[in-house]
N, C-alpha and C. Protein backbone atom coordinates (compact mmCIF):
# COMPACT_ATOMS: atom_id res chain seq x y z
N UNK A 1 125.76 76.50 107.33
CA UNK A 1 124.53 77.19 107.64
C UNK A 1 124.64 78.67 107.26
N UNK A 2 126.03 79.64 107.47
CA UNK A 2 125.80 80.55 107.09
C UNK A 2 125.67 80.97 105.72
N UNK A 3 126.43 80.31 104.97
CA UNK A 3 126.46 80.18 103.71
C UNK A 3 125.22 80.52 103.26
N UNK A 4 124.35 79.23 103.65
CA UNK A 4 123.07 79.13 103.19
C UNK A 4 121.93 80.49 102.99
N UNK A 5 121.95 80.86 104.68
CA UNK A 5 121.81 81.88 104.79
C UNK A 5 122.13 83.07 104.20
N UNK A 6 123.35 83.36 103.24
CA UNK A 6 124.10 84.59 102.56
C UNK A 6 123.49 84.48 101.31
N UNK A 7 123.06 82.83 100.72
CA UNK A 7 122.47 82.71 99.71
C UNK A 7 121.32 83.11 99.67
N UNK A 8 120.24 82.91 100.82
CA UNK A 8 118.73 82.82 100.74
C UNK A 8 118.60 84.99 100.94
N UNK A 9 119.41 85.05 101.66
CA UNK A 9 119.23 86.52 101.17
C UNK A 9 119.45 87.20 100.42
N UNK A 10 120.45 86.78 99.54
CA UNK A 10 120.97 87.53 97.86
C UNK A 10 119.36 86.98 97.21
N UNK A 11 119.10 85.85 97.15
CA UNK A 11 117.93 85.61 96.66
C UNK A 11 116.66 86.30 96.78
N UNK A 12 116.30 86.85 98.04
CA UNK A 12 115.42 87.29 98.31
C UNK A 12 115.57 88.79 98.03
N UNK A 13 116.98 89.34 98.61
CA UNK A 13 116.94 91.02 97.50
C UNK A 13 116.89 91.11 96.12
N UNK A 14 117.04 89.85 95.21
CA UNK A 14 117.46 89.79 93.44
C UNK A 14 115.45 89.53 94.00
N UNK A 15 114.74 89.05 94.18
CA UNK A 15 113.56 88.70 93.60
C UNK A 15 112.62 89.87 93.73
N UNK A 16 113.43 90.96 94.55
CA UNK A 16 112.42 92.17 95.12
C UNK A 16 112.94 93.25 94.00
N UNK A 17 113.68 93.48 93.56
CA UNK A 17 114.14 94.35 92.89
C UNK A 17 115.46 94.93 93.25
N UNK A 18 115.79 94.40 94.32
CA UNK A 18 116.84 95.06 95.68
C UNK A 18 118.45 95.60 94.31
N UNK A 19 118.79 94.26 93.85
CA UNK A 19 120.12 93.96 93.14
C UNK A 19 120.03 94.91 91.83
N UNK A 20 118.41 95.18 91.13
CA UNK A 20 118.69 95.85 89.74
C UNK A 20 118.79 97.43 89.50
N UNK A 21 119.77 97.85 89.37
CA UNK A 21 119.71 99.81 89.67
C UNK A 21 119.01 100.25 88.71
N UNK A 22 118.33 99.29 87.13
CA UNK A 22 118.13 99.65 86.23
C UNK A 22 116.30 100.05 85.93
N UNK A 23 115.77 99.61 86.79
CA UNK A 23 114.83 99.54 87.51
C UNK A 23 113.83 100.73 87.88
N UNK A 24 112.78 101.25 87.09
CA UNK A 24 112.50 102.74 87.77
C UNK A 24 111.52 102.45 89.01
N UNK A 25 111.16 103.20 89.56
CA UNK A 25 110.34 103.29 91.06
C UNK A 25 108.37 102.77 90.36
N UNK A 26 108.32 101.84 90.55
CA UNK A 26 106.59 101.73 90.66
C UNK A 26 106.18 100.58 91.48
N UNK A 27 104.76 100.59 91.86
CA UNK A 27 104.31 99.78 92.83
C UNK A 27 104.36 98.11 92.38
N UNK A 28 104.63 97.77 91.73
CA UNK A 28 105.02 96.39 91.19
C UNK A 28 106.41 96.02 91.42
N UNK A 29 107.91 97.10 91.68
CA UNK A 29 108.73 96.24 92.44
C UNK A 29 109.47 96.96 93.62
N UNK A 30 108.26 96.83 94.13
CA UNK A 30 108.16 97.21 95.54
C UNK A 30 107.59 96.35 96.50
N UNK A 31 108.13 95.68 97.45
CA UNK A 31 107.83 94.83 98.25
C UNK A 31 106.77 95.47 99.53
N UNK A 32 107.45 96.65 100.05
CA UNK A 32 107.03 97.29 101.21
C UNK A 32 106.82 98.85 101.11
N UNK A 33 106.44 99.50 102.05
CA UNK A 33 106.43 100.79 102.05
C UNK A 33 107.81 101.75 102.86
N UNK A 34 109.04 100.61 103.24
CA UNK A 34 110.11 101.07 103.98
C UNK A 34 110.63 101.93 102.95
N UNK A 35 111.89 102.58 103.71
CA UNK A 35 112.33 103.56 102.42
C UNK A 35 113.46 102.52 102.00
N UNK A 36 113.88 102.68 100.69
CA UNK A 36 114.33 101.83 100.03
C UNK A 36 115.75 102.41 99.40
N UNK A 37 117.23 101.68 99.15
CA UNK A 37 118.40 102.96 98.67
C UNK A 37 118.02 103.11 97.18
N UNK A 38 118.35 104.04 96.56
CA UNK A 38 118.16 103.96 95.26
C UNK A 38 119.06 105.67 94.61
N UNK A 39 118.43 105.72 93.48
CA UNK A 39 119.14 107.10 92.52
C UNK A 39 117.62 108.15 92.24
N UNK A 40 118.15 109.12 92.77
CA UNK A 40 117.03 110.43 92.58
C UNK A 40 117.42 111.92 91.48
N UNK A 41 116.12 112.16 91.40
CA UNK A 41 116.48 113.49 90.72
C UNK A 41 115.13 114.71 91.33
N UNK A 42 115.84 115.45 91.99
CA UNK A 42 114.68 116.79 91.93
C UNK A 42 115.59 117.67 91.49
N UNK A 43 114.47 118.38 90.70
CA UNK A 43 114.35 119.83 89.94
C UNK A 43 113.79 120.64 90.10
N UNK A 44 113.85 122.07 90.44
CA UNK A 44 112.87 122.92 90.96
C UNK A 44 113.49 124.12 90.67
N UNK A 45 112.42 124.79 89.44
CA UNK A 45 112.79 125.64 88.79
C UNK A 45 114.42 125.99 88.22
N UNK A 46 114.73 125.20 87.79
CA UNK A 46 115.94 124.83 87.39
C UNK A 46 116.97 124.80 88.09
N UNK A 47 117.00 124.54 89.28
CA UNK A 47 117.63 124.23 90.16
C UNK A 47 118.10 122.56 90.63
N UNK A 48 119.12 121.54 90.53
CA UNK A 48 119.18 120.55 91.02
C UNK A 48 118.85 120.08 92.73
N UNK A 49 117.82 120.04 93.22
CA UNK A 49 118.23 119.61 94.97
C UNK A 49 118.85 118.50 95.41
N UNK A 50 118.16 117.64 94.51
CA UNK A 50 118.68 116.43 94.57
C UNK A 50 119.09 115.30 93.44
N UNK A 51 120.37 114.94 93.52
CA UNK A 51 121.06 114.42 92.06
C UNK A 51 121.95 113.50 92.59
N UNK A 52 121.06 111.97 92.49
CA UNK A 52 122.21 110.73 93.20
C UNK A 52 121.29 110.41 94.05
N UNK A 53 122.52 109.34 94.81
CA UNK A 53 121.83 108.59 96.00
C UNK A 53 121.00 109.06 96.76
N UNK A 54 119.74 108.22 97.07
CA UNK A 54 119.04 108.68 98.00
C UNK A 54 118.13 107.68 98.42
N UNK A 55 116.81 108.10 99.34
CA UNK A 55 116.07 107.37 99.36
C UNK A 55 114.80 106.96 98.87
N UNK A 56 113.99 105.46 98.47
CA UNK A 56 112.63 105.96 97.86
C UNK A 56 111.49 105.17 98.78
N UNK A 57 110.58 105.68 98.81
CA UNK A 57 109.76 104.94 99.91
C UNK A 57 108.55 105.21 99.28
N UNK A 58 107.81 103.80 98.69
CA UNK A 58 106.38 103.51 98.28
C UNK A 58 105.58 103.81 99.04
N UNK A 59 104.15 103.78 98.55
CA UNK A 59 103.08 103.47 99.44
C UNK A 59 102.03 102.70 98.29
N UNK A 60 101.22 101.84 98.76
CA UNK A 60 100.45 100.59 98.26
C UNK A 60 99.41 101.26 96.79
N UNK A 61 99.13 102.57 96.79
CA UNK A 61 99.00 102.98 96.11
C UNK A 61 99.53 103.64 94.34
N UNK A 62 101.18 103.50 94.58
CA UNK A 62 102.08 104.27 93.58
C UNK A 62 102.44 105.36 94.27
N UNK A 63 102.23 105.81 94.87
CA UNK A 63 102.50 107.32 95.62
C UNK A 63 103.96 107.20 96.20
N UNK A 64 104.58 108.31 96.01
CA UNK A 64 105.69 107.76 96.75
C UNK A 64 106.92 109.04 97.25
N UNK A 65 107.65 108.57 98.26
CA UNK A 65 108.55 109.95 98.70
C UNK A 65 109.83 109.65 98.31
N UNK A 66 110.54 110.88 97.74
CA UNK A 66 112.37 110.61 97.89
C UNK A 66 112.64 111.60 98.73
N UNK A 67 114.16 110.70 99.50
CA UNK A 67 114.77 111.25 100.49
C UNK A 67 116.24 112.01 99.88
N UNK A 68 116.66 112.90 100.30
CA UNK A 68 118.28 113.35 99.61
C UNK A 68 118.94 112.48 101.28
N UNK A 69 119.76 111.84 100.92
CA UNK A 69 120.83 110.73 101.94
C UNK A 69 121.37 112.08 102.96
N UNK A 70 120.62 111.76 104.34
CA UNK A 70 121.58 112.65 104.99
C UNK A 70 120.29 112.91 106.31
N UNK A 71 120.62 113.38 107.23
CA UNK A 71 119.60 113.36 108.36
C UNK A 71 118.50 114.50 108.17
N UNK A 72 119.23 115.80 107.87
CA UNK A 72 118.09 116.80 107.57
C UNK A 72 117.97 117.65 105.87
N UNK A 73 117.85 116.82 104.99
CA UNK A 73 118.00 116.97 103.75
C UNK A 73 116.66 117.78 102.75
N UNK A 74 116.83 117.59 101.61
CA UNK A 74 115.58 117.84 101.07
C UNK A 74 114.87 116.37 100.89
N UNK A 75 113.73 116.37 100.44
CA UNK A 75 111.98 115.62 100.01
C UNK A 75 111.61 116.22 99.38
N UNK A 76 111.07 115.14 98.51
CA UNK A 76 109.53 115.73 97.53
C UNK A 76 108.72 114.14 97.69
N UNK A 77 107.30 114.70 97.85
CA UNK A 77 106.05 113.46 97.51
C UNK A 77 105.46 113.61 96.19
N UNK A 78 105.26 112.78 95.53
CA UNK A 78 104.44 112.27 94.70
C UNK A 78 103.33 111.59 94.73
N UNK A 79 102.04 112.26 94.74
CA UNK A 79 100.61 111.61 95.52
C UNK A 79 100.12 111.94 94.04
N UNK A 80 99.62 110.47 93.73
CA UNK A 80 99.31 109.73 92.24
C UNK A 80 97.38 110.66 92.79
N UNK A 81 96.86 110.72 91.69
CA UNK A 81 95.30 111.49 91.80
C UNK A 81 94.63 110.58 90.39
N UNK A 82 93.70 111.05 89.89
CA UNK A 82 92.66 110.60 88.86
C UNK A 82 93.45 111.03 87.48
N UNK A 83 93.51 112.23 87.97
CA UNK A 83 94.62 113.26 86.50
C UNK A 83 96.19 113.08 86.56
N UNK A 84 96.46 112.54 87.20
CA UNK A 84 98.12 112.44 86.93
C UNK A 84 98.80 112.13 88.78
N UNK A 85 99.02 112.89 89.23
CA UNK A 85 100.09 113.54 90.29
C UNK A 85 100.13 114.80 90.92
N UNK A 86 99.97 115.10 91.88
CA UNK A 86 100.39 116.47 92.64
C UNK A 86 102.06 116.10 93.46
N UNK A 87 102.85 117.11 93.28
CA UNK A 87 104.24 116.86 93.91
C UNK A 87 104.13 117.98 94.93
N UNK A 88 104.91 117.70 96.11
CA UNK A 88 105.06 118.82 97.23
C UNK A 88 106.42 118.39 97.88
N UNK A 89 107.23 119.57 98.09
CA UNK A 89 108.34 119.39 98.79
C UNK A 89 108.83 120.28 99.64
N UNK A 90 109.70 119.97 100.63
CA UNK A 90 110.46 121.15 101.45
C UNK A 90 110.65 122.27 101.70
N UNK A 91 111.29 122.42 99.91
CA UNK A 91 112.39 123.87 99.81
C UNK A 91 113.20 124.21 100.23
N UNK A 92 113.03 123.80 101.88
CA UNK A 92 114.58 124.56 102.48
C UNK A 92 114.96 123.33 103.37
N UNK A 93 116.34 123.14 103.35
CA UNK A 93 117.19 122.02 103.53
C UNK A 93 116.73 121.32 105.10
N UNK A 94 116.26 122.64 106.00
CA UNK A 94 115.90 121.80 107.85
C UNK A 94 114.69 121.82 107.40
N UNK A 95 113.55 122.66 106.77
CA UNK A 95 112.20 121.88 106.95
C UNK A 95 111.84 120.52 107.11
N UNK A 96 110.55 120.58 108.00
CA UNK A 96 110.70 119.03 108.26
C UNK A 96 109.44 118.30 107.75
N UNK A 97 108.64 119.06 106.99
CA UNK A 97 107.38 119.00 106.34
C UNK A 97 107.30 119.46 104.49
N UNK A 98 106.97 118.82 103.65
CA UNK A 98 106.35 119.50 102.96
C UNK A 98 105.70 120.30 102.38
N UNK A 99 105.95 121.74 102.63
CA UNK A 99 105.05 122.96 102.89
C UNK A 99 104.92 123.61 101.20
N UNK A 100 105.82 123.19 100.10
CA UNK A 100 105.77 123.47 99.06
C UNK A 100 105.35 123.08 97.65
N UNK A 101 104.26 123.52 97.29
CA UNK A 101 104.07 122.16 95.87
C UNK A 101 104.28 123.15 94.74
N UNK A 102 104.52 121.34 94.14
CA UNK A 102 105.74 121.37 93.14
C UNK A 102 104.02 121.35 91.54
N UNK A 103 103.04 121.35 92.15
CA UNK A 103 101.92 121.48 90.89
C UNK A 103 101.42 119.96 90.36
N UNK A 104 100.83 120.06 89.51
CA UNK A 104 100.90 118.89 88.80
C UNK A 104 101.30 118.50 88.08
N UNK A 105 101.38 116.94 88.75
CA UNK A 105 102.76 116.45 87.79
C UNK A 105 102.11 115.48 86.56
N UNK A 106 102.66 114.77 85.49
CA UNK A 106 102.54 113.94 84.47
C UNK A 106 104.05 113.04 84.74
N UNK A 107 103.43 111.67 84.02
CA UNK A 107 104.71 110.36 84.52
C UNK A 107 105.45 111.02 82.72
N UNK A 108 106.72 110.70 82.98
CA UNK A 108 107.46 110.30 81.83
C UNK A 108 108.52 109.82 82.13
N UNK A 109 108.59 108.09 81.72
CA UNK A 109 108.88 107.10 82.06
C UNK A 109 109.18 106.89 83.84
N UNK A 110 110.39 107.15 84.21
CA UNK A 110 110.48 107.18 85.54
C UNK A 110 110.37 108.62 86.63
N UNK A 111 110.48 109.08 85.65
CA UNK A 111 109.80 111.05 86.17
C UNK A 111 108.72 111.36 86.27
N UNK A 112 108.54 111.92 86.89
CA UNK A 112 106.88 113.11 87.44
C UNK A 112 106.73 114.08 86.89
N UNK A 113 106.75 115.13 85.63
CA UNK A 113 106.99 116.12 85.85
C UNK A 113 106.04 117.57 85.04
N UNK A 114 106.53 118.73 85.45
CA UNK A 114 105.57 119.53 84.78
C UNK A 114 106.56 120.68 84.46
N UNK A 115 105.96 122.01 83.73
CA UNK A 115 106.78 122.99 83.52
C UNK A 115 107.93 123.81 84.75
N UNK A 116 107.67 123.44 85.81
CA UNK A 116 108.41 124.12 86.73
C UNK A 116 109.17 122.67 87.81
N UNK A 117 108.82 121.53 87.83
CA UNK A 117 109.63 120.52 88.53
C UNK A 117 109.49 118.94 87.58
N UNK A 118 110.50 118.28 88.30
CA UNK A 118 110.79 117.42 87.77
C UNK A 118 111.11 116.34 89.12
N UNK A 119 110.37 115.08 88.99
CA UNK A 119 110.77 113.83 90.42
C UNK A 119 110.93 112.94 89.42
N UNK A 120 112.06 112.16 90.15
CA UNK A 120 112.44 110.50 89.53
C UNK A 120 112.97 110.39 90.34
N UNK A 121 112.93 108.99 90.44
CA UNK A 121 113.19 107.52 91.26
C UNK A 121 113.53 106.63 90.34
N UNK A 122 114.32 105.71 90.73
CA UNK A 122 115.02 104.67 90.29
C UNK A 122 115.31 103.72 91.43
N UNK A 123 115.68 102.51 91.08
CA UNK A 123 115.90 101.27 91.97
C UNK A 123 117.05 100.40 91.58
């Protein structure tokens, strides 16, 4: 029985996207809106905040947040619009809100980005 069980769940993370790292962030392999582990990149004004593991969390729309792995870290959102994307993030490592935008963004391939920031997600 457990077996079975070890199987039906490898199955069910390979059919969600869970198993492929190769994978960029969009609402097609995304099951839920939980946050999800994955590989990030923010850029802000040429600055790295976040580079590696982290977290990504959909919403039913494409819109979506990364987390930097850690309890009080950096964020940035990506809220999809008519014209592209608006990005907003942190800035400073305890904020606990989004108080900063990052402008508008444009997709290129798994990135968000514009002359002054850069978001990607991966899975």
């Amino acid at each position: 029985m457990r077996a079975f069980i070890t199987v039906a769940l490898i199955a069910a993370f390979a059919a969600v996207g869970v198993a492929s790292s190769a994978k960029f962030v969009n609402e097609s392999n995304v099951a839920d809106s939980a946050a999800k582990p994955g590989r990030c990149l923010l850029v802000v004004d040429g600055t790295k905040y976040i580079n590696g593991r982290c977290e990504i969390e959909m919403d039913k729309g494409g819109s979506f947040q990364i987390y930097e792995k850690g309890k009080r870290g950096y964020f940035a959102y990506v809220n999809l619009t008519d014209d592209g994307a608006e990005g907003w993030w942190n800035e400073e490592r305890t904020a606990t809100h989004a108080h900063s935008s990052l402008g508008t963004l444009t997709r290129n391939g798994a990135c968000w980005e514009n002359e002054r920031a850069k978001v990607c997600a991966w899975r």
